[in-house]
C-alpha atoms as a PDB file:
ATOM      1  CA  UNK A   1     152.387  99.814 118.642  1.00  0.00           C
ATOM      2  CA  UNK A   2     148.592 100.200 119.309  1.00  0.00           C
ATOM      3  CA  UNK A   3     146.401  98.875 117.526  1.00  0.00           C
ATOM      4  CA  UNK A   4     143.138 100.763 116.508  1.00  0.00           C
ATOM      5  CA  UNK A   5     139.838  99.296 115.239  1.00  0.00           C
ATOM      6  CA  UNK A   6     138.332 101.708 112.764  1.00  0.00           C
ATOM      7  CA  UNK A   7     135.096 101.731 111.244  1.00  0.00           C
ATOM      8  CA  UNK A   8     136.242 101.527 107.212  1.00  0.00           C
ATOM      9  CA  UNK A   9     133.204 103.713 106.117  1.00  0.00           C
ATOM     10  CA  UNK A  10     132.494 105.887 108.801  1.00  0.00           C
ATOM     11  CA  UNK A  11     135.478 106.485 111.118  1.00  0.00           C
ATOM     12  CA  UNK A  12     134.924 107.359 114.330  1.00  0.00           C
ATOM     13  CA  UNK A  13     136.447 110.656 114.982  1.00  0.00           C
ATOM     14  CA  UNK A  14     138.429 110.225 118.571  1.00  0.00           C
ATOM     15  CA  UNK A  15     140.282 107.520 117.129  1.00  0.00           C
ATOM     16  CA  UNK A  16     141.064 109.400 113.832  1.00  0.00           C
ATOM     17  CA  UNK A  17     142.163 112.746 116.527  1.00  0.00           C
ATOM     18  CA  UNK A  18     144.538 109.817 118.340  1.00  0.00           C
ATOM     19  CA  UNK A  19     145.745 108.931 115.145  1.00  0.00           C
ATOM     20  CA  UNK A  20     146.388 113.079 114.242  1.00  0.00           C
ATOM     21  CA  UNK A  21     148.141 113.605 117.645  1.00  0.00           C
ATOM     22  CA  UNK A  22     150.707 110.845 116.907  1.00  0.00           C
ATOM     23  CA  UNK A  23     151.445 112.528 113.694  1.00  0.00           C
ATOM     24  CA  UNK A  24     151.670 115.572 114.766  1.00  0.00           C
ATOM     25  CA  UNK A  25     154.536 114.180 117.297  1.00  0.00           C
ATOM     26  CA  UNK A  26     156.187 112.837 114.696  1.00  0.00           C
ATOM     27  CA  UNK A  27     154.659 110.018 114.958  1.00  0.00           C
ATOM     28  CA  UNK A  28     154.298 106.876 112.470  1.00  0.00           C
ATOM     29  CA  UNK A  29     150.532 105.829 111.654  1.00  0.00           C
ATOM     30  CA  UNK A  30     149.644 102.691 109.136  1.00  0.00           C
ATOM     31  CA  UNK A  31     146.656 103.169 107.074  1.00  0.00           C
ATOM     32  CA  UNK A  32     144.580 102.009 104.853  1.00  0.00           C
ATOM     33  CA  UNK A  33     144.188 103.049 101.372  1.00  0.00           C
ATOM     34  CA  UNK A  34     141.753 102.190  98.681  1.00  0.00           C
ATOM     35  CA  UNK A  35     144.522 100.031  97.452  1.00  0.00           C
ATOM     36  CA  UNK A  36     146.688  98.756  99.750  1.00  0.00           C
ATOM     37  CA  UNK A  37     148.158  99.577 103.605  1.00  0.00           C
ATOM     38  CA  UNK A  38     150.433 102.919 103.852  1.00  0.00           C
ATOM     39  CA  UNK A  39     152.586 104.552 106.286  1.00  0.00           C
ATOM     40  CA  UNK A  40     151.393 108.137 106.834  1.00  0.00           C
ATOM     41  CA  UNK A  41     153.512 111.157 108.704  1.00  0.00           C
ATOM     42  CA  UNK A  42     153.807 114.188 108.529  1.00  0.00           C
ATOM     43  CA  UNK A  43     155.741 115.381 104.979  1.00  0.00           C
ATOM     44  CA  UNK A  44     156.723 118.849 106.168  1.00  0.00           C
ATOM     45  CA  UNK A  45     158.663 117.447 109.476  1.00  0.00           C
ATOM     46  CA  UNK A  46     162.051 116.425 108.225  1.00  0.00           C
ATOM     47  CA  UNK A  47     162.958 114.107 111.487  1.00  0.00           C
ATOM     48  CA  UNK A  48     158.940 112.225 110.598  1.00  0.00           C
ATOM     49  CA  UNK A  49     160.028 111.562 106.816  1.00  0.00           C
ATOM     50  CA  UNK A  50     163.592 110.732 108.010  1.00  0.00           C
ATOM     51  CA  UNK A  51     161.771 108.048 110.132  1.00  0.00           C
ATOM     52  CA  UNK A  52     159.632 106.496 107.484  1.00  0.00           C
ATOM     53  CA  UNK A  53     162.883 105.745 105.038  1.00  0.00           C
ATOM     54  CA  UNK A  54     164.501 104.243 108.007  1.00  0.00           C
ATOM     55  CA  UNK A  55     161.128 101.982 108.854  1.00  0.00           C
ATOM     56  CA  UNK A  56     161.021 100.532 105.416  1.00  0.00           C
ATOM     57  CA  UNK A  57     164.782 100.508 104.643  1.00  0.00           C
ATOM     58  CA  UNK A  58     164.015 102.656 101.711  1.00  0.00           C
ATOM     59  CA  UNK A  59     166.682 104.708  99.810  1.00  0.00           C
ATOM     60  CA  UNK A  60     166.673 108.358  99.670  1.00  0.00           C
ATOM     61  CA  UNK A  61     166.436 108.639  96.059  1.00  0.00           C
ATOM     62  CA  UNK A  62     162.754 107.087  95.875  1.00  0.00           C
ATOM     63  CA  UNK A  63     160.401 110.201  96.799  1.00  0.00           C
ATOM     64  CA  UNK A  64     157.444 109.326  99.338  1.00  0.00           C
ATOM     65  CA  UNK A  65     154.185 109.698  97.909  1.00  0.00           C
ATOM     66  CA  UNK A  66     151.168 111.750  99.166  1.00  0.00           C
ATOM     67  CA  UNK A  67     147.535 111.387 100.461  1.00  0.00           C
ATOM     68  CA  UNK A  68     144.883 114.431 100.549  1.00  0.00           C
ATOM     69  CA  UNK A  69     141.385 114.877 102.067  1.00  0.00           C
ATOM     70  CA  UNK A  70     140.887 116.986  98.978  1.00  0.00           C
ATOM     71  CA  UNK A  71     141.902 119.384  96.045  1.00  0.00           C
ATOM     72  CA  UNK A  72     141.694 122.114  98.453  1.00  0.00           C
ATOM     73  CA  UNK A  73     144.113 120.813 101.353  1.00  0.00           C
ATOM     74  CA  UNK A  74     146.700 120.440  98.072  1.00  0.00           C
ATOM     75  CA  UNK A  75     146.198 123.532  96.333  1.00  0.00           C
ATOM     76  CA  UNK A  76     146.769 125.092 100.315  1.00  0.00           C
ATOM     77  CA  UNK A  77     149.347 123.406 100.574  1.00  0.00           C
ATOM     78  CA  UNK A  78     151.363 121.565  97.707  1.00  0.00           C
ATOM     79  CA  UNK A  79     150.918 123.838  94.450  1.00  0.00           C
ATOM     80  CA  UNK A  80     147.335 125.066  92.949  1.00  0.00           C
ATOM     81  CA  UNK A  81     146.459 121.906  90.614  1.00  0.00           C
ATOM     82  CA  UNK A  82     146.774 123.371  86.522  1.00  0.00           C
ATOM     83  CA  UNK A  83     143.632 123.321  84.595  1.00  0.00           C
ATOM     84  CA  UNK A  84     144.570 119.897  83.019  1.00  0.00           C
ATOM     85  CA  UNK A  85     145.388 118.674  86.459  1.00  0.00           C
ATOM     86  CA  UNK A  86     141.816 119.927  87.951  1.00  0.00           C
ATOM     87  CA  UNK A  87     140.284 118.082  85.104  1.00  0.00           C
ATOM     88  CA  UNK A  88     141.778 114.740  85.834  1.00  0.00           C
ATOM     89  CA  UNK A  89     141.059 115.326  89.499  1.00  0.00           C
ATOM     90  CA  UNK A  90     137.424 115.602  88.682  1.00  0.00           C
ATOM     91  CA  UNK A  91     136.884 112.553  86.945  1.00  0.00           C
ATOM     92  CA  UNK A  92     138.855 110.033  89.067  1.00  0.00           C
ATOM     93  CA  UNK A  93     139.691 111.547  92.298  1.00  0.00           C
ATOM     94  CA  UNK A  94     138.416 110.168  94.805  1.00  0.00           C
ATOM     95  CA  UNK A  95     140.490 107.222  93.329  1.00  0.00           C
ATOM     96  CA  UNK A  96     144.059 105.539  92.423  1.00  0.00           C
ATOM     97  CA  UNK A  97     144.977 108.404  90.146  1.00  0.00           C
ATOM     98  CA  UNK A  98     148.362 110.139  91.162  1.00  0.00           C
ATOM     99  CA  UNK A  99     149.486 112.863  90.097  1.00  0.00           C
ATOM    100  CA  UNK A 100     152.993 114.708  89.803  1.00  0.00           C
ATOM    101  CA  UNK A 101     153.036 118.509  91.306  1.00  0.00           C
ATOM    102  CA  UNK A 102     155.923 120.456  91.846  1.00  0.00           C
ATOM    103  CA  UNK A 103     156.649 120.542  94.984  1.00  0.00           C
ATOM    104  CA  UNK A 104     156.289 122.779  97.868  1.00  0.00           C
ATOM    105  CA  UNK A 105     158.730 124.562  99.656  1.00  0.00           C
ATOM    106  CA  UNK A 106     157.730 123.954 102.891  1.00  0.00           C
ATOM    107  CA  UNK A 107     158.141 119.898 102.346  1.00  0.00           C
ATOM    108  CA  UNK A 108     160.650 118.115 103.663  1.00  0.00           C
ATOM    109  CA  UNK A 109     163.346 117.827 101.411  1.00  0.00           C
ATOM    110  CA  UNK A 110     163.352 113.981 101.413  1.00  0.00           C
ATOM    111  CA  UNK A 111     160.085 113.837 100.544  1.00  0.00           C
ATOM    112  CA  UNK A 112     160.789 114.714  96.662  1.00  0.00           C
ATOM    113  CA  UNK A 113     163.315 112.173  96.382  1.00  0.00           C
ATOM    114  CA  UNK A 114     165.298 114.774  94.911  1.00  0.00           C
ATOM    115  CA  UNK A 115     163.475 115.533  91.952  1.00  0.00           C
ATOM    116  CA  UNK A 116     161.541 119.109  93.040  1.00  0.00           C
ATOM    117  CA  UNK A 117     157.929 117.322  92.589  1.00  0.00           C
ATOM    118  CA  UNK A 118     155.866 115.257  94.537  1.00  0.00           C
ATOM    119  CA  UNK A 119     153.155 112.492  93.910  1.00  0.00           C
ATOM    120  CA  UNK A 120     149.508 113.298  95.639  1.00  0.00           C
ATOM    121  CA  UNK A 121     146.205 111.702  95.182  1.00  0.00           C
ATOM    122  CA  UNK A 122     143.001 111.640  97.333  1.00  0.00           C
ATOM    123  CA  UNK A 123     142.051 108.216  97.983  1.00  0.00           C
ATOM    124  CA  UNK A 124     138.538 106.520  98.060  1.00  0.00           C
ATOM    125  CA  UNK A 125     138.856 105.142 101.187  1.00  0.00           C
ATOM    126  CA  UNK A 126     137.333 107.250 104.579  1.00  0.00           C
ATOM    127  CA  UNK A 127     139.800 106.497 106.697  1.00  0.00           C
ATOM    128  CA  UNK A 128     142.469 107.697 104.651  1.00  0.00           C
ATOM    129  CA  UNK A 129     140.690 111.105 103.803  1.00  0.00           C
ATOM    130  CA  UNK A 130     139.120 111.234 106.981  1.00  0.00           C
ATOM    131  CA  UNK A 131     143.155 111.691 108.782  1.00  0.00           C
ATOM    132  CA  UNK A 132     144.102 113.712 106.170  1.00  0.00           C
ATOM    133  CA  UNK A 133     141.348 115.977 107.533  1.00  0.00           C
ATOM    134  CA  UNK A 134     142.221 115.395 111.402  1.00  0.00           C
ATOM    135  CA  UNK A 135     145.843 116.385 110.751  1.00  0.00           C
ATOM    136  CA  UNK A 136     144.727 119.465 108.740  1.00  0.00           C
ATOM    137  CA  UNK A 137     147.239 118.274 106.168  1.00  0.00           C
ATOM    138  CA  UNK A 138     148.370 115.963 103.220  1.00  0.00           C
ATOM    139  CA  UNK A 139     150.198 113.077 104.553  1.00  0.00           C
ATOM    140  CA  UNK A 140     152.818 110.525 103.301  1.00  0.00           C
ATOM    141  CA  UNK A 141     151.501 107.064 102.218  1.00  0.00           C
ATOM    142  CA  UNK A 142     154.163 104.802 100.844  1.00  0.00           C
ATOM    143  CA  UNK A 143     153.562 101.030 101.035  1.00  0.00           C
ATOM    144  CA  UNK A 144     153.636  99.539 104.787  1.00  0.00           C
ATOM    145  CA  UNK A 145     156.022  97.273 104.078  1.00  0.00           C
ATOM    146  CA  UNK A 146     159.950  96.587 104.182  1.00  0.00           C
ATOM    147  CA  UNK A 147     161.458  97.631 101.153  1.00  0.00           C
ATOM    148  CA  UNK A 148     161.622  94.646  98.701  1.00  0.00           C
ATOM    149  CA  UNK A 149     158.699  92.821 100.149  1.00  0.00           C
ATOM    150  CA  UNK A 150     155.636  92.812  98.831  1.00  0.00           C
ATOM    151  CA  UNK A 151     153.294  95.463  99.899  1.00  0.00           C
ATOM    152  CA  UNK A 152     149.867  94.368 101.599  1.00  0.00           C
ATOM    153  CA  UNK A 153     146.515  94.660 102.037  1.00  0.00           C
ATOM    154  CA  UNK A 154     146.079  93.249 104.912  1.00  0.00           C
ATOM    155  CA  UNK A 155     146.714  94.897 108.851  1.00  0.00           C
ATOM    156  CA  UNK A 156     147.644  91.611 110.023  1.00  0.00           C
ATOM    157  CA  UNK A 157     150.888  91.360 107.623  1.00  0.00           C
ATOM    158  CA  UNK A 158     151.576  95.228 108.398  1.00  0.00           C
ATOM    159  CA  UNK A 159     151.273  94.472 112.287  1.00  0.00           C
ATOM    160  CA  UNK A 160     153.902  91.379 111.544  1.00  0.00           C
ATOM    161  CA  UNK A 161     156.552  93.219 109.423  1.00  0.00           C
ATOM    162  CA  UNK A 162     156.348  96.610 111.097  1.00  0.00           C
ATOM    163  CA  UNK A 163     154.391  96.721 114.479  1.00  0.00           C
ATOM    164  CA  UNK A 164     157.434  97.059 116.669  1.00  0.00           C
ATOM    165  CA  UNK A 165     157.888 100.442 114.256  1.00  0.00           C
ATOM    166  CA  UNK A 166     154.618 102.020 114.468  1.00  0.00           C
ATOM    167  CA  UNK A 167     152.688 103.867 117.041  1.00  0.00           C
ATOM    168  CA  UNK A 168     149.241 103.522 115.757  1.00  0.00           C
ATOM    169  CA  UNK A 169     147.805 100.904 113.135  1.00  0.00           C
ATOM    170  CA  UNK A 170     144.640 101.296 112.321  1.00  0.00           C
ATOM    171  CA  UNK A 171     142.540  98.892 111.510  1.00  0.00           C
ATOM    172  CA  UNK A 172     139.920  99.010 108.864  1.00  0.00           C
ATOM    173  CA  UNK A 173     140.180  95.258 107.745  1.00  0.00           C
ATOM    174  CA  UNK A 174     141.518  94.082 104.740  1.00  0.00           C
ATOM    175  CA  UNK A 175     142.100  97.023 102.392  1.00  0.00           C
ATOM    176  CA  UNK A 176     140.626  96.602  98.550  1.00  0.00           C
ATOM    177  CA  UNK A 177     144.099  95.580  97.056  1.00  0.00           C
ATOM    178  CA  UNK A 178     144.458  95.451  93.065  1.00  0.00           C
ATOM    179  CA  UNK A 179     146.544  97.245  91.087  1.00  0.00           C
ATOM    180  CA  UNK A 180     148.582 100.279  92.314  1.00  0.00           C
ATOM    181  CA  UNK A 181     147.640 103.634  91.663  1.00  0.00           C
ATOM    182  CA  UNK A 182     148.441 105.142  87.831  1.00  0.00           C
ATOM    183  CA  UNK A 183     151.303 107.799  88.246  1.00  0.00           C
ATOM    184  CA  UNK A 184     150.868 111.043  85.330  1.00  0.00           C
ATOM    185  CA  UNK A 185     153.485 114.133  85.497  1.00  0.00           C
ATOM    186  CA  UNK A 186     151.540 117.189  85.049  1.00  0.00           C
ATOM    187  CA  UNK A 187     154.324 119.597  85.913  1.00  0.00           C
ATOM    188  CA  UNK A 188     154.954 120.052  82.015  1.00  0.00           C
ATOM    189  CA  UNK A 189     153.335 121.370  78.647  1.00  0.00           C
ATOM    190  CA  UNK A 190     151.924 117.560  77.897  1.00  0.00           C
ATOM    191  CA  UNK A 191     151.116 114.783  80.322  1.00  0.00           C
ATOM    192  CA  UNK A 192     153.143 112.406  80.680  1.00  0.00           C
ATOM    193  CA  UNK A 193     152.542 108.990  82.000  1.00  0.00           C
ATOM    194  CA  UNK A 194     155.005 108.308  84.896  1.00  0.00           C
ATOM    195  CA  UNK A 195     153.637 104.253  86.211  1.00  0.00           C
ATOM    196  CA  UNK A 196     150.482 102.063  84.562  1.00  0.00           C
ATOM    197  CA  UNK A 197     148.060 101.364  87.243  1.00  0.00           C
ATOM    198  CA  UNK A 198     144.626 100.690  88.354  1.00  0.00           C
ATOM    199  CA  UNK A 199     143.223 103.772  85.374  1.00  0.00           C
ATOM    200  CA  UNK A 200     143.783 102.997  82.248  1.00  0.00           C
ATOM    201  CA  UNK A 201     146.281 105.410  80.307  1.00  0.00           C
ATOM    202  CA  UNK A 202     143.737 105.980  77.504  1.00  0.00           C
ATOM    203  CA  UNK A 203     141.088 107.137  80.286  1.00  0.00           C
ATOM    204  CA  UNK A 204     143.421 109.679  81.053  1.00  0.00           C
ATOM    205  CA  UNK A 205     144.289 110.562  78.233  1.00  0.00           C
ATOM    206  CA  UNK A 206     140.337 111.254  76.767  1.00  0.00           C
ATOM    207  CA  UNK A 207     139.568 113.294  79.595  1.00  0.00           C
ATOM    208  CA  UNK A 208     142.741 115.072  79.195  1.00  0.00           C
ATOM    209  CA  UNK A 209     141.689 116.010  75.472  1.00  0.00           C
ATOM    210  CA  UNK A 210     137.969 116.582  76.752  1.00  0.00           C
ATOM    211  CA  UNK A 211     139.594 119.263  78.822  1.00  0.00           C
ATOM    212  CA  UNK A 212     141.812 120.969  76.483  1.00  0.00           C
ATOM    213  CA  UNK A 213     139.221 121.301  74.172  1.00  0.00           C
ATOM    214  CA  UNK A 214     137.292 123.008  76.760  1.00  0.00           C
ATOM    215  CA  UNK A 215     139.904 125.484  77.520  1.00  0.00           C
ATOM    216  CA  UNK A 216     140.203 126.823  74.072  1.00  0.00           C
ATOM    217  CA  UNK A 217     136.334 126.924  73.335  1.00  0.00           C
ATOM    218  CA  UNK A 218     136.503 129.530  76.149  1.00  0.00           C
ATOM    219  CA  UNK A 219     139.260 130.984  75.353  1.00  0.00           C
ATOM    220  CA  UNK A 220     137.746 131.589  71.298  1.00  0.00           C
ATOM    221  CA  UNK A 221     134.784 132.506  73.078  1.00  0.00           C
ATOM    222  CA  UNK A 222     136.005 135.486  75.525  1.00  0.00           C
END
């Protein structure tokens, strides 16, 4: 493993384009989030995804989630976000908001877990975003961490558990922590909330409404 010292706000770019390269070689890259350390690769290679459930000892019913630079790279290249969805994106995103799309195609078919849709959010942290953009492309970001140990914020735990696994860690210090991300399905006709996390529910839920309402004043108006 190498280990990469990152500038948390402003990454540098040649370390982020190291970072890309290793992906793009199927590489394994640990990251931080604006919540806690993840394990990003590349979600459309098959043998990348393979490697990340055989990293953590995960099981290959538990889909991976996903990481974006922004709405655009996942409307390129998940699904274009529903109105609802674009909405919710708005008001939280950049932020621990995730959000259940149906899946693309051209994923990995591990990657779902099974189910035909996938989890994606675009994090407020730079370095996260900022690979997304090197890579030209949404990235896993499951916990860095064995399966059924506790995930972490900090590189020094990741380097401990998984170091002899990874090609690049990068560094950014000790990642915000707090509660996981909130998890809302908005592949069907009402939202439907999937895990509680870091926004609360009700949040959702009013900006949601806010939305809808929206839609149909346009709609009586046309």
């Amino acid at each position: 493993m190498i280990r990469v010292v990152v500038n948390r706000t402003e990454p540098e770019p040649a370390l982020l384009d190291r970072a890309a390269a290793a992906i793009r070689e199927g590489g394994l890259v640990a990251l931080p989030t604006d919540t806690l350390y993840g394990l990003a690769a590349d979600p459309f290679s098959a043998a990348a995804v393979r490697r990340v459930f055989l990293v953590k000892g995960r099981t290959l019913s538990r889909a991976l989630p996903l990481v974006a630079a922004d709405v655009e790279q996942i409307n390129s290249q998940l699904a274009p976000l529903p109105p609802i969805a674009v909405a919710l994106a708005e008001q939280f995103w950049p932020g621990p908001l995730t959000l259940l799309v149906p899946a693309s195609g051209e994923l990995a078919a591990d990657v779902t877990g099974g189910t035909g849709r996938v989890g994606v959010r675009v994090p407020a942290h730079a370095v996260a975003r900022g690979l997304c953009r090197a890579c030209r492309s949404v990235l896993t970001a499951t916990s860095a961490n064995l399966s059924g140990q506790p995930a972490s914020k900090d590189p020094d735990d990741v380097a401990r558990s998984l170091g002899s696994e990874l090609d690049i860690l990068l560094d950014a210090g000790t990642a915000p922590g707090g509660p996981s991300s909130t998890i809302v399905d908005v592949t069907g006709d009402e939202l439907r909330l999937v895990r509680a996390g870091a926004i609360p529910w009700e949040e959702v839920r009013r900006c949601a409404h806010r939305a809808s309402e929206d839609v149909n004043a346009r709609r009586s108006s046309d």
